[in-house]
N, C-alpha and C. Protein backbone atom coordinates (compact mmCIF):
# COMPACT_ATOMS: atom_id res chain seq x y z
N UNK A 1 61.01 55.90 19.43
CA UNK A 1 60.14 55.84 20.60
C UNK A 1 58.71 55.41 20.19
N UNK A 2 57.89 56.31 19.21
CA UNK A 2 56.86 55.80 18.89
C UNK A 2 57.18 54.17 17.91
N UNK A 3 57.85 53.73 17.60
CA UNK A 3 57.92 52.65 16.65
C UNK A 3 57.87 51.53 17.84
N UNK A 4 58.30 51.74 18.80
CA UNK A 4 58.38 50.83 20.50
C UNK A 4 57.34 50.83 21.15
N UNK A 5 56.67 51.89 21.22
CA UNK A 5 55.11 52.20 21.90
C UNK A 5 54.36 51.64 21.36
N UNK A 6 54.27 51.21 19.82
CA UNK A 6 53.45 50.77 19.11
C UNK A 6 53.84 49.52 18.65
N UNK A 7 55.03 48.88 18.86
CA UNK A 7 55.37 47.34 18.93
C UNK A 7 54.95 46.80 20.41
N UNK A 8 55.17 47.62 21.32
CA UNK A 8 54.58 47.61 22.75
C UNK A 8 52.94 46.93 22.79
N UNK A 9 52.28 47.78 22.04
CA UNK A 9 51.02 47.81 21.94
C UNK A 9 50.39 46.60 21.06
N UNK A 10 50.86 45.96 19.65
CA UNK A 10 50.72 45.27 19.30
C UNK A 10 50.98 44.19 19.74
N UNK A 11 51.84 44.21 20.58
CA UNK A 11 52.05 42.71 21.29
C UNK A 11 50.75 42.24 22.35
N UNK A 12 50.18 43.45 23.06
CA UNK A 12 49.40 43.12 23.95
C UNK A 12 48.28 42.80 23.32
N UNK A 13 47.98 43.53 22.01
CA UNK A 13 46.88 42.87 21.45
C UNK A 13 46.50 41.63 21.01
N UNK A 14 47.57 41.62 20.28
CA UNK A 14 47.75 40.10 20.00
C UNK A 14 47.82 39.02 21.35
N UNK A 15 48.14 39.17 22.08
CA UNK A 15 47.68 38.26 23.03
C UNK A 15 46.91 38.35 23.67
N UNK A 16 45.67 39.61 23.78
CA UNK A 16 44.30 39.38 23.94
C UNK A 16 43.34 38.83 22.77
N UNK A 17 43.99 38.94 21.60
CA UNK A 17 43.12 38.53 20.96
C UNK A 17 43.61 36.78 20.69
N UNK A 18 44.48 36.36 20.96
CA UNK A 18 44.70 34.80 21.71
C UNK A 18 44.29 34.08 22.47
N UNK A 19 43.65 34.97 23.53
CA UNK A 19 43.20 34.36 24.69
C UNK A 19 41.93 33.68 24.39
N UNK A 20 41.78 32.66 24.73
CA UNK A 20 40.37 31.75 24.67
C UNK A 20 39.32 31.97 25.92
N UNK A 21 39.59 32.32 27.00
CA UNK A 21 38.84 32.14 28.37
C UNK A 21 37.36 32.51 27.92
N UNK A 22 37.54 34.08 27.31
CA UNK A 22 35.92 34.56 26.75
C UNK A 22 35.25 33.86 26.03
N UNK A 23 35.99 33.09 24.91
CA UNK A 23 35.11 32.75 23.72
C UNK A 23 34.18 31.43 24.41
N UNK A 24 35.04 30.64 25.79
CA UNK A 24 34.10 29.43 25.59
C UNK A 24 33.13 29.94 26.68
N UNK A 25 33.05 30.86 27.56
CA UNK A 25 32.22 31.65 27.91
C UNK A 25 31.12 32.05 27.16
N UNK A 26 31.16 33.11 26.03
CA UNK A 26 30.49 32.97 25.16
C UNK A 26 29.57 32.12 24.41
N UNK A 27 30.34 30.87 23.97
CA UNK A 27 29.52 29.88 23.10
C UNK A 27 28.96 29.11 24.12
N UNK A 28 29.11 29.05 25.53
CA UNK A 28 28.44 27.98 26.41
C UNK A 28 26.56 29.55 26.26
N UNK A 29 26.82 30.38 26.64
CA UNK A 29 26.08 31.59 26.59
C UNK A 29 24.80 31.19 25.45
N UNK A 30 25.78 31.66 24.30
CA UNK A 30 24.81 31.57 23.05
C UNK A 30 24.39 30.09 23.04
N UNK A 31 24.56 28.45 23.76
CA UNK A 31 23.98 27.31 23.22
C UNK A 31 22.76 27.62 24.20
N UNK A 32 23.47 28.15 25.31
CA UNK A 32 22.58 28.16 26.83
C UNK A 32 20.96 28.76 26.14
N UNK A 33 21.40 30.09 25.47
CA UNK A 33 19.95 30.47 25.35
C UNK A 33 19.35 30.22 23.75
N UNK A 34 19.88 29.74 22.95
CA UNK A 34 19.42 28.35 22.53
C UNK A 34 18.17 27.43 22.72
N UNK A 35 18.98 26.30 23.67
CA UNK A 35 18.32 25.60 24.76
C UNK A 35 16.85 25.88 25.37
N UNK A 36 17.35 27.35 25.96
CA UNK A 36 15.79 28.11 25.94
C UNK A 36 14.80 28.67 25.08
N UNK A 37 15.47 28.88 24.67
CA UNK A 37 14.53 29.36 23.36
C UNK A 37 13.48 27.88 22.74
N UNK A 38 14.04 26.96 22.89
CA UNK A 38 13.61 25.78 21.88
C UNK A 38 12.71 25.08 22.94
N UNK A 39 13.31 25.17 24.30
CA UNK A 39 12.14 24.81 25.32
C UNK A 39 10.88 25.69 25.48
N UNK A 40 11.18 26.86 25.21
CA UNK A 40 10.13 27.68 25.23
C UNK A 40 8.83 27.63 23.99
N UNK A 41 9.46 27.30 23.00
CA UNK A 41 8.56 27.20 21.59
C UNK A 41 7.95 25.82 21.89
N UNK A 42 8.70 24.71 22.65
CA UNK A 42 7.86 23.55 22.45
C UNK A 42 6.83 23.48 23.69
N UNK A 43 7.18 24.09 24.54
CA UNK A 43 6.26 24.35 25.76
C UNK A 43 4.55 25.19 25.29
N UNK A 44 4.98 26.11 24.35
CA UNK A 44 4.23 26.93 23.70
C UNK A 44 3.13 26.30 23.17
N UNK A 45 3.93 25.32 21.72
CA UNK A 45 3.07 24.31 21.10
C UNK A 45 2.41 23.35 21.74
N UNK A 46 3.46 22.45 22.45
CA UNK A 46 2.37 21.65 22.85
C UNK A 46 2.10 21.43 24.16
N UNK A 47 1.79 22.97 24.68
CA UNK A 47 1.30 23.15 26.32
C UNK A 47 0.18 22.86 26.55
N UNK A 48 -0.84 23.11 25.79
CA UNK A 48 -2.33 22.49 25.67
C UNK A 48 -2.52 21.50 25.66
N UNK A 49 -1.96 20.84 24.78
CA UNK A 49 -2.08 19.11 24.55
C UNK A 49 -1.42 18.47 25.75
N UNK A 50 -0.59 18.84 26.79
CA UNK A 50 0.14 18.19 28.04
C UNK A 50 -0.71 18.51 29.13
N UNK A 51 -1.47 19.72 28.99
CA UNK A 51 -2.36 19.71 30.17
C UNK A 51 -3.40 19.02 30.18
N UNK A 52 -4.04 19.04 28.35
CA UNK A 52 -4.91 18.36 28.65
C UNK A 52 -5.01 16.61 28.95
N UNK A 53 -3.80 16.49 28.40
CA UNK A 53 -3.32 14.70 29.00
C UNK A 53 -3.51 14.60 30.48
N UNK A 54 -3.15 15.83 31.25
CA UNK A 54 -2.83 15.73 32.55
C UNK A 54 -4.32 15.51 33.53
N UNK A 55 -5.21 16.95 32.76
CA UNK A 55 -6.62 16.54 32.84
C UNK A 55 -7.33 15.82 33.05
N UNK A 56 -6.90 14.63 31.99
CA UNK A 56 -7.15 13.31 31.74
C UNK A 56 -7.14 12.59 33.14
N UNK A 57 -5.73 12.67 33.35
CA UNK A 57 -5.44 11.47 34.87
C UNK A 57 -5.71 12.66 35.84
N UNK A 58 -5.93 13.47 36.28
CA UNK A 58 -6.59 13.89 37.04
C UNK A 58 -8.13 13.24 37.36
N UNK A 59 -8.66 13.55 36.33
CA UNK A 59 -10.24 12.92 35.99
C UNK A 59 -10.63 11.35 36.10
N UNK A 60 -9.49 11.03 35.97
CA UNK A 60 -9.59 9.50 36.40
C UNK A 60 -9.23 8.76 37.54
N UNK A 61 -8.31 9.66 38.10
CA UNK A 61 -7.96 9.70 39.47
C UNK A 61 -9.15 9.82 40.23
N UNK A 62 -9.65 11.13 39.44
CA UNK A 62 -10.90 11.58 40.66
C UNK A 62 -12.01 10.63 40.39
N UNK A 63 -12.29 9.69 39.51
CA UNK A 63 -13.04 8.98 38.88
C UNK A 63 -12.99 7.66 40.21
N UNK A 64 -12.00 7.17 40.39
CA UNK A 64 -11.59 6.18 40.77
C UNK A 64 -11.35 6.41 42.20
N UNK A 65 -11.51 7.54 42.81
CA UNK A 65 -11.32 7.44 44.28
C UNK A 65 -12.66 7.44 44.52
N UNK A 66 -13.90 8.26 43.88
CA UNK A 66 -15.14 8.75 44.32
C UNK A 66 -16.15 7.06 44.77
């Protein structure tokens, strides 16, 4: 009985641990925040230097309508 309960049991494991559905769940997960992470550091660095470009055509905009 127990030698059946526990061939029982190993079978189900083994085919959860087969199943793929989670893992690409997962790795879409871990690239996803990734992605963010790397947008976030370059936003970081060179957030100053994009505003102040932006500055720029602002100022010339306003230059050029006045």
């Amino acid at each position: 009985m127990v030698d059946r309960v526990t061939a029982i049991l190993m079978r189900c494991f083994l085919q959860l641990r087969d199943r793929q559905e989670g893992q690409a769940a997962v790795e879409y997960s871990v690239l996803l925040a990734l992605i963010i992470a790397v947008c976030i550091l370059v936003i970081g660095l060179l957030g100053g230097q994009v505003q102040a470009m932006f500055q720029k055509v602002v100022d010339g905009l306003t230059a050029a309508l006045s």
